[in-house]
Protein backbone atom coordinates (compact mmCIF):
# COMPACT_ATOMS: atom_id res chain seq x y z
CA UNK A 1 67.21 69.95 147.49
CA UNK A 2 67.82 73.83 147.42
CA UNK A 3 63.69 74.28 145.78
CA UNK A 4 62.26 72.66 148.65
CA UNK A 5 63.93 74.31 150.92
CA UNK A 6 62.50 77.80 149.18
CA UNK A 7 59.33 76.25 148.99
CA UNK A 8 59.02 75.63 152.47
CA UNK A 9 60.06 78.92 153.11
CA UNK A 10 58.06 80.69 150.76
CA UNK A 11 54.77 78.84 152.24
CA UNK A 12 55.71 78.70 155.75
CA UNK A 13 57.68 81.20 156.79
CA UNK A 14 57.80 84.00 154.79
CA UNK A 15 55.45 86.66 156.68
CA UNK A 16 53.56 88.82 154.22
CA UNK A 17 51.98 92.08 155.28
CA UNK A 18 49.28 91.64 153.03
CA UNK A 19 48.39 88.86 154.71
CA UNK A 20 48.03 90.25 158.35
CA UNK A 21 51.43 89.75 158.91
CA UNK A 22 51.12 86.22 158.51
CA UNK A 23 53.18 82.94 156.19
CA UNK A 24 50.89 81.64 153.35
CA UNK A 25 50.11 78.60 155.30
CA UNK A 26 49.24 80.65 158.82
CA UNK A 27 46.95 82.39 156.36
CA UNK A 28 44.97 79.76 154.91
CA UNK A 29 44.15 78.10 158.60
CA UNK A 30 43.32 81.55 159.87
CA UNK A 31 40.83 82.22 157.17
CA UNK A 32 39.24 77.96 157.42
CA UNK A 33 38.77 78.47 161.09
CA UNK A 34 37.06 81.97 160.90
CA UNK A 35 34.76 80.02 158.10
């Protein structure tokens, strides 16, 4: 399904430079393993 597909995208592998340059997801682990 074509939203899934953007969802994935949007979570994993859009890189966001408010986020160190880093996908949503990338983000979220970074930050739980620095905790």
């Amino acid at each position: 399904m074509e939203s899934d597909n953007y969802i994935d995208f949007y979570n994993h592998k859009r890189i966001n430079a408010k986020l160190k340059g880093m996908s949503p997801v990338q983000y979220r682990t970074h930050i739980q393993i620095a905790a």
